[in-house]
Protein backbone atom coordinates (compact mmCIF):
# COMPACT_ATOMS: atom_id res chain seq x y z
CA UNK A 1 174.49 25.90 3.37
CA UNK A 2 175.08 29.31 1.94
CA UNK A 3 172.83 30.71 4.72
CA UNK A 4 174.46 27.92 7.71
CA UNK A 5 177.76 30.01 8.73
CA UNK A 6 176.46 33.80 8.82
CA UNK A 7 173.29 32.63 10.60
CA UNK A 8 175.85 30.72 12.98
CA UNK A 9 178.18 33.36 13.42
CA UNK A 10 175.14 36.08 14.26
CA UNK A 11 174.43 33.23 17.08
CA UNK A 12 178.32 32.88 18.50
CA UNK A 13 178.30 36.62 18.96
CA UNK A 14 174.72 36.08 20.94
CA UNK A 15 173.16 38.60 23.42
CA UNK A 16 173.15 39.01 26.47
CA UNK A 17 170.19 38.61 28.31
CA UNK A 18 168.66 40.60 31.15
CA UNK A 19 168.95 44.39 32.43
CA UNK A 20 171.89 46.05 31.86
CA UNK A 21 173.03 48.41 35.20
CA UNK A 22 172.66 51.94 35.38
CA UNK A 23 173.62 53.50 38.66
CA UNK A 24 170.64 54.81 40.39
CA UNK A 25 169.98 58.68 40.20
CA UNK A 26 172.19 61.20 42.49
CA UNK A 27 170.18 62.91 45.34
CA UNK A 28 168.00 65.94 43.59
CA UNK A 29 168.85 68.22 46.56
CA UNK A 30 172.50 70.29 46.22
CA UNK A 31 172.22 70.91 50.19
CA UNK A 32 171.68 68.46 53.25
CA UNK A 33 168.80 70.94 55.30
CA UNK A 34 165.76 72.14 54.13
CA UNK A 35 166.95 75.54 55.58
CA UNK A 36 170.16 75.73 53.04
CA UNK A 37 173.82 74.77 54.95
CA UNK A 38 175.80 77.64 56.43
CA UNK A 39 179.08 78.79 54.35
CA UNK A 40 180.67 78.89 58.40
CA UNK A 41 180.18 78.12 61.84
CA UNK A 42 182.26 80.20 64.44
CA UNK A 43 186.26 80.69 62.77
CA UNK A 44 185.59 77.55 60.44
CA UNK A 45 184.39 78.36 56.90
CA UNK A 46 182.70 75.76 54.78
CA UNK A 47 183.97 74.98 51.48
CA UNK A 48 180.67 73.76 49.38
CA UNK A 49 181.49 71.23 46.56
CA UNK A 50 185.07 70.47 47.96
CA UNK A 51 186.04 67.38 49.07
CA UNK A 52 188.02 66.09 52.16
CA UNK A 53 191.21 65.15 52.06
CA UNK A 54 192.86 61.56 51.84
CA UNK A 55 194.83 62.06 55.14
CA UNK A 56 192.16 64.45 56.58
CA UNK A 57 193.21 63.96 60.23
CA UNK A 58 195.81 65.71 59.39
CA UNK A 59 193.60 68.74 60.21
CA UNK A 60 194.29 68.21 63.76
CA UNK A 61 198.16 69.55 63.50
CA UNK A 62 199.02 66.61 65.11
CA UNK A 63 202.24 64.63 64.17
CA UNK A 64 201.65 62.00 67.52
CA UNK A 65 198.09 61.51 65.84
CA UNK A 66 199.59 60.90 62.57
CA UNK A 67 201.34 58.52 64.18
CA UNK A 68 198.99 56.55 65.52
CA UNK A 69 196.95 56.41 62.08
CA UNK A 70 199.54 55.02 60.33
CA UNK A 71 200.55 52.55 62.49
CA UNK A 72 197.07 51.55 63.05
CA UNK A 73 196.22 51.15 59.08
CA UNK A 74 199.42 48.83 58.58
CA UNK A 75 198.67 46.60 61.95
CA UNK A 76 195.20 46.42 62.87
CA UNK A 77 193.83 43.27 62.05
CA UNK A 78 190.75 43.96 60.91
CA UNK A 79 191.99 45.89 58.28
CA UNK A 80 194.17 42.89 57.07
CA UNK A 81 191.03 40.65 57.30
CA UNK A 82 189.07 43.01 54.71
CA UNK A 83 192.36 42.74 52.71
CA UNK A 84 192.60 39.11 52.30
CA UNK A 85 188.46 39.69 51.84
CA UNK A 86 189.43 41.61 48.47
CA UNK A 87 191.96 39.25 47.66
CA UNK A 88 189.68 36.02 47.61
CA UNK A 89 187.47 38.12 45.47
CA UNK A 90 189.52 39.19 43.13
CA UNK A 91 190.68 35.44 42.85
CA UNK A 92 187.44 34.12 42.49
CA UNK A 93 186.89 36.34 39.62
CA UNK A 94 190.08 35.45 37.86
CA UNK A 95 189.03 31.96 38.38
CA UNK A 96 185.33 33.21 36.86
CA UNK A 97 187.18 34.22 33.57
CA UNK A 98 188.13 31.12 32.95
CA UNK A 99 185.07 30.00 31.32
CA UNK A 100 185.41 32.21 28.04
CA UNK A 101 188.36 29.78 27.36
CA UNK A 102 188.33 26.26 25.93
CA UNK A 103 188.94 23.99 28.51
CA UNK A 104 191.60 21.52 27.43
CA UNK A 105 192.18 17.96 29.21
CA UNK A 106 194.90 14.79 28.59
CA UNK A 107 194.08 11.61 30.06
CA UNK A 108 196.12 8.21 30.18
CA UNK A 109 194.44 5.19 30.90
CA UNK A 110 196.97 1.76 30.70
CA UNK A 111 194.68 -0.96 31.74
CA UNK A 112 194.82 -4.95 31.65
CA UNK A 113 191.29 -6.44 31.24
CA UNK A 114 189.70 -9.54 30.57
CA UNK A 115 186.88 -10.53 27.77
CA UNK A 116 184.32 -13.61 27.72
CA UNK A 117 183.23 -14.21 24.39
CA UNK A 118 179.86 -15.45 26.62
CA UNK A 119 178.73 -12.41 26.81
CA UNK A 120 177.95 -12.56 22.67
CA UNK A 121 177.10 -16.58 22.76
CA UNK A 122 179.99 -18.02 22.30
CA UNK A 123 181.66 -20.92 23.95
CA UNK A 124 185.16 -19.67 23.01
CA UNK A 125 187.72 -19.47 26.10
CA UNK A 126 188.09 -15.70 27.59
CA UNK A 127 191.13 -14.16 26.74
CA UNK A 128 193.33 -11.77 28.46
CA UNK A 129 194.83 -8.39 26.93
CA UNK A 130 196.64 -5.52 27.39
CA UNK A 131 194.93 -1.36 26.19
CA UNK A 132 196.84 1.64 26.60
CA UNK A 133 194.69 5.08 25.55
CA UNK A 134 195.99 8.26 25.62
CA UNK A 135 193.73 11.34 24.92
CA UNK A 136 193.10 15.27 24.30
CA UNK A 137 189.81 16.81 24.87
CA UNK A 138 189.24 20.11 24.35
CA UNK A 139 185.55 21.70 24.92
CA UNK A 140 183.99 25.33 24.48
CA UNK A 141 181.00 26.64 25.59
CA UNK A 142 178.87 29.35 23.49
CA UNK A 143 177.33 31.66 25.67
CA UNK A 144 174.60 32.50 23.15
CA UNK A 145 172.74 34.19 25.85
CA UNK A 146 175.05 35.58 28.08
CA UNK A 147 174.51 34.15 31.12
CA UNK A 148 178.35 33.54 32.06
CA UNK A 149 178.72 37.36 31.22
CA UNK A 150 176.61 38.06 33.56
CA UNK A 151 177.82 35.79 36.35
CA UNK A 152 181.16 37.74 35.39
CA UNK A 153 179.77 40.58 35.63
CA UNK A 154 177.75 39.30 39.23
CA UNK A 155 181.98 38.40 40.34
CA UNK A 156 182.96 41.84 39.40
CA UNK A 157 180.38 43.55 41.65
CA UNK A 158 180.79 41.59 44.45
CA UNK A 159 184.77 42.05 43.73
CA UNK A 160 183.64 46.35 43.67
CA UNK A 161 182.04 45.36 46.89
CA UNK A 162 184.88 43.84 48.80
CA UNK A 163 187.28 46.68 47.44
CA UNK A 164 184.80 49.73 48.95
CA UNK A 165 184.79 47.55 52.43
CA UNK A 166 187.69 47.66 52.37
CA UNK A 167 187.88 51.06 51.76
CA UNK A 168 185.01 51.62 54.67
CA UNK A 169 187.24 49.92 57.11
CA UNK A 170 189.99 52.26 56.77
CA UNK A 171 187.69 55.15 57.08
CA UNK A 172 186.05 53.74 60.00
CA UNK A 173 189.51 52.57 61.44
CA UNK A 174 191.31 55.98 61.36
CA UNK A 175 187.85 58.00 62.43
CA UNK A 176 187.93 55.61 65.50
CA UNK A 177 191.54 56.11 66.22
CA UNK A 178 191.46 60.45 66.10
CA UNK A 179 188.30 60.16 68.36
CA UNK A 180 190.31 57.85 70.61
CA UNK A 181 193.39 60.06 70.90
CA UNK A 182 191.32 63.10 71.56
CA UNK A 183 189.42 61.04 74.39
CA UNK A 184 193.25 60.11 75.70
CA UNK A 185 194.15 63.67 75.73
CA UNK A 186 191.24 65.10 76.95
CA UNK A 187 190.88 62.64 79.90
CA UNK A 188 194.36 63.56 80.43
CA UNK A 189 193.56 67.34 80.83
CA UNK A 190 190.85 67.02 82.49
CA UNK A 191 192.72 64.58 85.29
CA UNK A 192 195.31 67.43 86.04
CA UNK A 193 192.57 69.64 86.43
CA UNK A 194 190.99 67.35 88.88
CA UNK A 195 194.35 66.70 90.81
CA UNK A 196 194.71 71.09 90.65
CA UNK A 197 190.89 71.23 92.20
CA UNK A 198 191.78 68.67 95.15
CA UNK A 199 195.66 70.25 95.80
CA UNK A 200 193.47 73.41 96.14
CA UNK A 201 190.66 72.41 98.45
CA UNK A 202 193.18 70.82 100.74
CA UNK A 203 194.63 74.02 101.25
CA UNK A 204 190.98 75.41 101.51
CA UNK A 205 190.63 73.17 104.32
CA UNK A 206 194.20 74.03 105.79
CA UNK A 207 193.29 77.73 106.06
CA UNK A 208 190.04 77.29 107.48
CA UNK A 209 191.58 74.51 109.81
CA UNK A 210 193.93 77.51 111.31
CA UNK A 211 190.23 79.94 111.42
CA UNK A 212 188.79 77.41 113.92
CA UNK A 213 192.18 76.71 116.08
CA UNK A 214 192.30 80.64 115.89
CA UNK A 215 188.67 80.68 117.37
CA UNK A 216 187.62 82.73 114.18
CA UNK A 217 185.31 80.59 112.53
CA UNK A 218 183.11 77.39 113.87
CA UNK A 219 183.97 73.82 113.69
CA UNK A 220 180.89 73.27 111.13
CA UNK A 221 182.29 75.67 108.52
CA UNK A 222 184.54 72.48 107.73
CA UNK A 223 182.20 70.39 106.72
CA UNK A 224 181.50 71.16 103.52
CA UNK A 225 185.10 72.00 102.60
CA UNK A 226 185.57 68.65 103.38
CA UNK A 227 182.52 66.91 101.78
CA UNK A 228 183.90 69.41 98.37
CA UNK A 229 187.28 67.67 98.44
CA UNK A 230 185.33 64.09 98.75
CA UNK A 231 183.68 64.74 95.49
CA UNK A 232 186.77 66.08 94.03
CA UNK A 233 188.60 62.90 94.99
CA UNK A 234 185.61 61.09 93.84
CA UNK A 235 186.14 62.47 90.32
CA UNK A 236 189.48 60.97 89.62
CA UNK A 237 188.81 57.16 89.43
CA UNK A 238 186.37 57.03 86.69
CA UNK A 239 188.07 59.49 85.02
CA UNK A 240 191.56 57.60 85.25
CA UNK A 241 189.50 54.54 83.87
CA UNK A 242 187.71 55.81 81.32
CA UNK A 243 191.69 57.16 80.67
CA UNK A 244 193.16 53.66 81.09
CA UNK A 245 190.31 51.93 78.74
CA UNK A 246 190.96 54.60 76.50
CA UNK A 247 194.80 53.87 75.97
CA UNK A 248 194.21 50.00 75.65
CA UNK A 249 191.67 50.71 72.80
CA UNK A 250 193.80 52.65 70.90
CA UNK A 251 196.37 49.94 71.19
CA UNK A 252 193.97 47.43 69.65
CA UNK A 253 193.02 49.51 66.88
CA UNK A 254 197.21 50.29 66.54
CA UNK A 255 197.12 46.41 66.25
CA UNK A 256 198.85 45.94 69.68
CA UNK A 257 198.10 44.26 73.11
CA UNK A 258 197.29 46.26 75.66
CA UNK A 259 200.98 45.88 77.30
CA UNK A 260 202.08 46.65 74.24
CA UNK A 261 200.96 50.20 74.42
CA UNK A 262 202.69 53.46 75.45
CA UNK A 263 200.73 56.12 76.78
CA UNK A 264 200.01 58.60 74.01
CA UNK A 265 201.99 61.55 74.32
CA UNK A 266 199.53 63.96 72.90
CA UNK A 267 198.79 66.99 74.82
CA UNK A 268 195.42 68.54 74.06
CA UNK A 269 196.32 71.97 74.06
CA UNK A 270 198.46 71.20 71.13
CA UNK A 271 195.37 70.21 68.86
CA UNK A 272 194.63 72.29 66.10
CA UNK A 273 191.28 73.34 65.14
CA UNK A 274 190.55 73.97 61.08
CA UNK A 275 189.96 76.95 59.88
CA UNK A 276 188.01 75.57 56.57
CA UNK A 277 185.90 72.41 56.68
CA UNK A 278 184.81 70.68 53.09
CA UNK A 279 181.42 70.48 51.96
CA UNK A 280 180.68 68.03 49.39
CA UNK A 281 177.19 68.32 47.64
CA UNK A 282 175.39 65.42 48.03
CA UNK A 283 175.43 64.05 44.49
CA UNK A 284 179.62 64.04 45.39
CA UNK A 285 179.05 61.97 48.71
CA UNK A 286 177.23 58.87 47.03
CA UNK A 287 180.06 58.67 44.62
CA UNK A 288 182.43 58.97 47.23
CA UNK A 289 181.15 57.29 50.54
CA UNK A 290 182.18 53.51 50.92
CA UNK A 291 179.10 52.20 52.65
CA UNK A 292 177.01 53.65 49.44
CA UNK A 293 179.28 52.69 46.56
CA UNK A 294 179.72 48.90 48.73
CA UNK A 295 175.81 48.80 48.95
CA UNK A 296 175.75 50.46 44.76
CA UNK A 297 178.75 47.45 43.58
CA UNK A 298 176.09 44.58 45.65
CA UNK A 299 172.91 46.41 43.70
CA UNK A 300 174.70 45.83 40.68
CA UNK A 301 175.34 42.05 41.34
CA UNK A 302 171.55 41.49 42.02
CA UNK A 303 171.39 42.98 38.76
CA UNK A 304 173.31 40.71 37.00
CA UNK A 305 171.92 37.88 38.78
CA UNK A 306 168.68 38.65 36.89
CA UNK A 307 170.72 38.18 33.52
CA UNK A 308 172.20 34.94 35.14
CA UNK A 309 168.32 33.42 36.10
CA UNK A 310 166.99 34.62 32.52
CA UNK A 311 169.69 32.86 30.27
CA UNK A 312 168.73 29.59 32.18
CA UNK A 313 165.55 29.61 30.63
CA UNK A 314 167.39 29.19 27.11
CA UNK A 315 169.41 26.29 25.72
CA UNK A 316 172.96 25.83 26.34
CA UNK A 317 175.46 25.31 23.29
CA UNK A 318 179.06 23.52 23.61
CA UNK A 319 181.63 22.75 21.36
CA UNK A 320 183.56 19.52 21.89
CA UNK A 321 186.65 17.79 20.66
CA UNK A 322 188.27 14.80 21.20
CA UNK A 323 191.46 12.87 19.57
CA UNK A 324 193.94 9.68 20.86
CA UNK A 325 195.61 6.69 20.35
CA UNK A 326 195.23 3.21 21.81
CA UNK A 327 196.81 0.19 21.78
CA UNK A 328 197.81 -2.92 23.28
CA UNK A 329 201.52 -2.21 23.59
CA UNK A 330 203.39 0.56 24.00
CA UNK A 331 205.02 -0.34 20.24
CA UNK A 332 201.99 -0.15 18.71
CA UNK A 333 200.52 3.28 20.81
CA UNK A 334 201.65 5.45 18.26
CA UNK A 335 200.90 3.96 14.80
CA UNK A 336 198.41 5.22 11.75
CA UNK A 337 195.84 2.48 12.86
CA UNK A 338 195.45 3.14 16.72
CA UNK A 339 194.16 6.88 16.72
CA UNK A 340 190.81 8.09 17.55
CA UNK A 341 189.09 11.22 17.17
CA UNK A 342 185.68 12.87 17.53
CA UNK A 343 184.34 16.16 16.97
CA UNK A 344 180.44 17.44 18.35
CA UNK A 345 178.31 19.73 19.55
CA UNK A 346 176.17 19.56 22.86
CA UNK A 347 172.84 21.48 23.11
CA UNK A 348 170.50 21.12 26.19
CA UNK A 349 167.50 23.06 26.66
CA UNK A 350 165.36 23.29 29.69
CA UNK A 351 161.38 21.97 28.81
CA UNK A 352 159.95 20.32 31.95
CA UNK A 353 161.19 21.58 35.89
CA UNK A 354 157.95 22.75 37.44
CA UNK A 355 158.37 26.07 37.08
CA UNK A 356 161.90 26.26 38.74
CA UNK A 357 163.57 28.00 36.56
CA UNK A 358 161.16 30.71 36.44
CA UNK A 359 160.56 31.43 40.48
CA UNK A 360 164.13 31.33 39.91
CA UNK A 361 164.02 34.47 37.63
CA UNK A 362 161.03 36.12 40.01
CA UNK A 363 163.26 35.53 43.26
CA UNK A 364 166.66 37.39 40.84
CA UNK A 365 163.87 40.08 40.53
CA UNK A 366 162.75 40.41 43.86
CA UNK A 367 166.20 39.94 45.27
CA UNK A 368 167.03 43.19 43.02
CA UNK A 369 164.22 45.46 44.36
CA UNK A 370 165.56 44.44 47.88
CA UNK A 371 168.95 45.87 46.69
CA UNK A 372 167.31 48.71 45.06
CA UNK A 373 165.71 49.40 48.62
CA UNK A 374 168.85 48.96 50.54
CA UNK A 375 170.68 51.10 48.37
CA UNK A 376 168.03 54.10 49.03
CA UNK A 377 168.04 53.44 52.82
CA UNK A 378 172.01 53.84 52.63
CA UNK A 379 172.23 57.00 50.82
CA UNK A 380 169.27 58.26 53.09
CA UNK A 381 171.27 57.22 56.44
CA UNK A 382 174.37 58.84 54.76
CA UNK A 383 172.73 62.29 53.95
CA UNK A 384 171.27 62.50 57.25
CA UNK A 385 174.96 61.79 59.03
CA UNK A 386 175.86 64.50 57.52
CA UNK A 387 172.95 67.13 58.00
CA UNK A 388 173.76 65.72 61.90
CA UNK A 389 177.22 66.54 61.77
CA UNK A 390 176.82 69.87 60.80
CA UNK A 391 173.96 70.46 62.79
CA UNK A 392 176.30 69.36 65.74
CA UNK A 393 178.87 71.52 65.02
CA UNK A 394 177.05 74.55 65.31
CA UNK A 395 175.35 73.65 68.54
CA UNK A 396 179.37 72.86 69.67
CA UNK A 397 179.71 76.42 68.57
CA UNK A 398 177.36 77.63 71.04
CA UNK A 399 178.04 75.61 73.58
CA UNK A 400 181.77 76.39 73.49
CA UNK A 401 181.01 79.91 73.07
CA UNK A 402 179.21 79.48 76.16
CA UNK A 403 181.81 78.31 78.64
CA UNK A 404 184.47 80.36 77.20
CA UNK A 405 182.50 83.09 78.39
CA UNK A 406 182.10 81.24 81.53
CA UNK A 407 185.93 81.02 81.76
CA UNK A 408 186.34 84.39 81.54
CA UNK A 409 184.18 85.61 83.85
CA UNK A 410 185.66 82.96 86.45
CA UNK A 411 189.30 84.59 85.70
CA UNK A 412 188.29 87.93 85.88
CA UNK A 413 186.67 86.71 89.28
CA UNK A 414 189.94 85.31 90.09
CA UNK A 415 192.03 88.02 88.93
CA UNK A 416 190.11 90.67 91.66
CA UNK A 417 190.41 87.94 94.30
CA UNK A 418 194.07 88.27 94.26
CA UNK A 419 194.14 91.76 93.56
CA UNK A 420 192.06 92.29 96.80
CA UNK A 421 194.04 89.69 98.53
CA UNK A 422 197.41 91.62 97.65
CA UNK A 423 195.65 95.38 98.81
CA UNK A 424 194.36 93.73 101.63
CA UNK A 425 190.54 93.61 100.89
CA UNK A 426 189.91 90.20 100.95
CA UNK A 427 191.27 87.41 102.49
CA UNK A 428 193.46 84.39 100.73
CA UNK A 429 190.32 82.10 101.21
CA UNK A 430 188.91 84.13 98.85
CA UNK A 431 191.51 83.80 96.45
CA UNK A 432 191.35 80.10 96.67
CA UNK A 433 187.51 79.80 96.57
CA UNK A 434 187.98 81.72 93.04
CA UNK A 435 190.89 79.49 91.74
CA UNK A 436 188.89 76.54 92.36
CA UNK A 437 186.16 77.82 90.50
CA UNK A 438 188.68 78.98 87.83
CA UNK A 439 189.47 75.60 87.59
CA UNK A 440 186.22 73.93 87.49
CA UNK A 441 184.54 76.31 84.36
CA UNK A 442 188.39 74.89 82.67
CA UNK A 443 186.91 72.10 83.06
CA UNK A 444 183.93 72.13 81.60
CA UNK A 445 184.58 73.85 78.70
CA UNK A 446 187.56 70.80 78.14
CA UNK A 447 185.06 68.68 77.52
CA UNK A 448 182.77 70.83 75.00
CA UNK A 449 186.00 71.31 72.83
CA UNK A 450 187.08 67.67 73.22
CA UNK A 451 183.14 66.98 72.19
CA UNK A 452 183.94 69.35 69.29
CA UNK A 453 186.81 68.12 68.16
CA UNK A 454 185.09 64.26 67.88
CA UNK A 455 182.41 66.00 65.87
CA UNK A 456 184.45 67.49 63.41
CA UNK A 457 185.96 63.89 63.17
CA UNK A 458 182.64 62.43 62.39
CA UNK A 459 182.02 65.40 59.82
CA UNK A 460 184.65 64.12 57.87
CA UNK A 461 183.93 60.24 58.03
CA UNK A 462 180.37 61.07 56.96
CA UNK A 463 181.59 62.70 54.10
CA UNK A 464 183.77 59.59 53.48
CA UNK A 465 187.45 61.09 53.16
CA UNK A 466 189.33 61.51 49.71
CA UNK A 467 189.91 65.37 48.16
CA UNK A 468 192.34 68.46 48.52
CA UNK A 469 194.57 68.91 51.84
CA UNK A 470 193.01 71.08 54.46
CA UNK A 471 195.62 73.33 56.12
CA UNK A 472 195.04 73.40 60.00
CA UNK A 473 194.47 76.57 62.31
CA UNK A 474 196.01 77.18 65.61
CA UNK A 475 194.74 77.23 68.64
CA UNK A 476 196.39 78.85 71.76
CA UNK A 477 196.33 76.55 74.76
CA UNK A 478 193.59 78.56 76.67
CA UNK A 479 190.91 77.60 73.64
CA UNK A 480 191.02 80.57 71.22
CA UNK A 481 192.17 80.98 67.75
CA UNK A 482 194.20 82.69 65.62
């Protein structure tokens, strides 16, 4: 007996069975190319080991696009849904706790019920009687071997998990909503330059309509004036769809129908580009990413689920307790003489299930190495986003570089056009040709900024948001920066 309650004691505190979690190892490499990262790419300078911001589209300059984040994050429902996601979870694992508590019951049971003496041999008549119980119980279970910690600690992970897809979705939901207002502006842009280049070529074609009434130039000169303004024309209706589909998606991800939307007022010359990007080391971006701390919190669960599969291999231990009265009145419920009581233990042990238990165990195991795998193909998929996004970025360098210069050369075109027009040199046909020209190379290099900009938005949702502020550069509306 002397030896009994420390031996029992050592057993009530237990252990807990199975691995315990360690996070898997950060990424060896402090850089995402084998050739080292640049420290800038055109005006934008890379800070290494910094971290983006919270708010990072705030980058961008752009109060309407703000806007539009904000109002998305608070509406769109599939944000909401990975909310109420994270609140089952967290639910389930309050409800989880519950079983470190004793488990307390009452029960009242009036009945009226009949006896037959027959049933013992004898030939006296069956009486009738009244029995009223009322009862406590009150039961504990000993987790000896932890296996309820570790289904806690399975609950937890999973809850980890909700809470960093929930986190994803927001990340995902406002990089979808800046690429979608840069699409809306752009297309916008790039439709008034499409309306400038068919307003032009009709008076192309007005001039040289006059040359051929005048007898100065040939019927067939025409033609493909005319076939230039049908593709011109031709450009505007995908353009004004791809426009229109634009605007109704960013009124689903704002949480609205489609005639619920107003046209987004952002222009795209008023876009900012940044002047300093973050660059978090890679051993910052798997503590930081969602998709890799979601896939980390469901590696951990497998984990546990090991513990959970071992502990059923080893008995189970509960305390119970039970106390009440009965009676067969009312009057007589609560006297010395009618209580009950009863006090025990419960032990069951596994010894015979044809090896369930322990395929059980192997499949916790194998389900873990899955995990483990997972995990590793997540952080690999993440890396490589971002070695892609940078690796974008400078090719948008170069390619922007490219038809600036292309711009230039089609304005300084344009601007001896109309000098020569003016002096007399050249005719206004000239001039025109060279505005239309003018326009198109606008065009095009539109679309490598609005490509840029949407890469620099997927730069910062592969690093997966959260750090310092970023403070925006300026950008003048022809494309440079200051």
């Amino acid at each position: 007996m002397r030896i009994f309650w420390p031996v029992f004691f050592l057993l009530l505190a237990g252990c807990t069975v199975g691995p315990d979690f360690e996070r898997p190892d950060a990424p060896r490499k402090n850089q995402y190319e084998a050739g080292g990262d640049p420290d800038r790419i055109g005006g934008m300078r890379f800070g290494k080991g910094k971290v983006p911001a919270e708010n990072w589209w705030k980058v961008f300059g752009s109060a309407e696009l703000d806007r539009a984040v904000e109002e998305g994050m608070a509406r769109n429902p599939t944000v909401q849904a990975a909310q109420e996601s994270l609140k089952a979870s967290e639910e389930n694992l309050r409800a989880g706790y519950g079983i470190f508590y004793p488990q307390v019951g009452i029960a009242a049971n009036p009945a009226r019920q009949k006896f037959s003496p027959a049933r013992f041999g004898s030939n006296a008549p069956a009486s009738l009687f009244n029995l009223i119980t009322l009862s406590a119980s009150v039961s504990y279970a000993l987790d000896l071997f932890g296996g309820e910690k570790r289904s806690i600690e399975n609950l937890e992970s999973r809850t980890e998990s909700a809470r960093q897809i929930l986190s994803g979705t927001y990340l995902s939901l406002t990089g979808n909503i800046v690429n979608t207002v840069i699409a809306v502006a752009a297309y916008r842009s790039e439709i008034a330059i499409g309306e400038s280049l068919v307003s032009l070529q009709k008076e192309e074609i007005a001039i040289a309509e006059k040359q051929v009434e005048a007898g100065v130039a040939s019927g067939q000169s025409l033609l493909p004036l005319k076939s230039q303004l049908d593709d011109f024309e031709a450009s505007l209706p995908p353009l004004r769809q791809k426009r229109s589909a634009a605007e109704h998606l960013l009124a689903t991800l704002e949480g609205r129908e489609p005639a619920e939307g107003e046209p987004s007022g952002i222009s795209f010359d008023a876009l900012a580009e940044p002047s300093d990007l973050p660059l978090s080391l890679p051993s910052e971006v798997v503590k930081r990413r969602p998709d890799i701390l979601a896939a980390e919190a469901e590696l951990h669960a497998a984990s546990a689920n090991i513990g959970v599969a071992t502990a059923a291999l080893f008995p189970s231990f509960a305390l119970n307790a039970n106390y009440g009265q009965n009676a067969g009145s009312m009057n007589g419920l609560f006297g010395n003489q009618a209580n009950f009581w009863s006090l025990g233990a419960n032990v069951a042990a596994p010894v015979f299930n044809g090896g369930t238990l322990v395929a059980q165990k192997r499949e916790a195991v194998a389900a873990y190495r899955q995990s483990l795998a997972q995990y590793r193909q997540t952080v690999l998929s993440a890396l490589a986003q971002v070695a892609d996004s940078i690796r974008a970025l400078q090719h948008d360098e170069e390619l922007v570089k490219a038809e600036s210069r292309s711009v230039g050369d089609a304005k300084d075109a344009l601007h001896l056009a109309q000098v020569g027009y003016r002096a007399g040199t050249s005719d206004y046909l000239q001039a025109i040709s060279a505005r239309i020209r003018y326009q198109q190379a606008r065009s095009v290099h539109l679309q490598a900024l609005a490509q840029r900009f949407q890469d620099i938005t997927a730069y910062f949702v592969s690093l997966g948001g959260s750090g310092a502020a970023i403070k925006p550069r300026a950008r003048t509306p022809s494309g440079s920066t200051r």
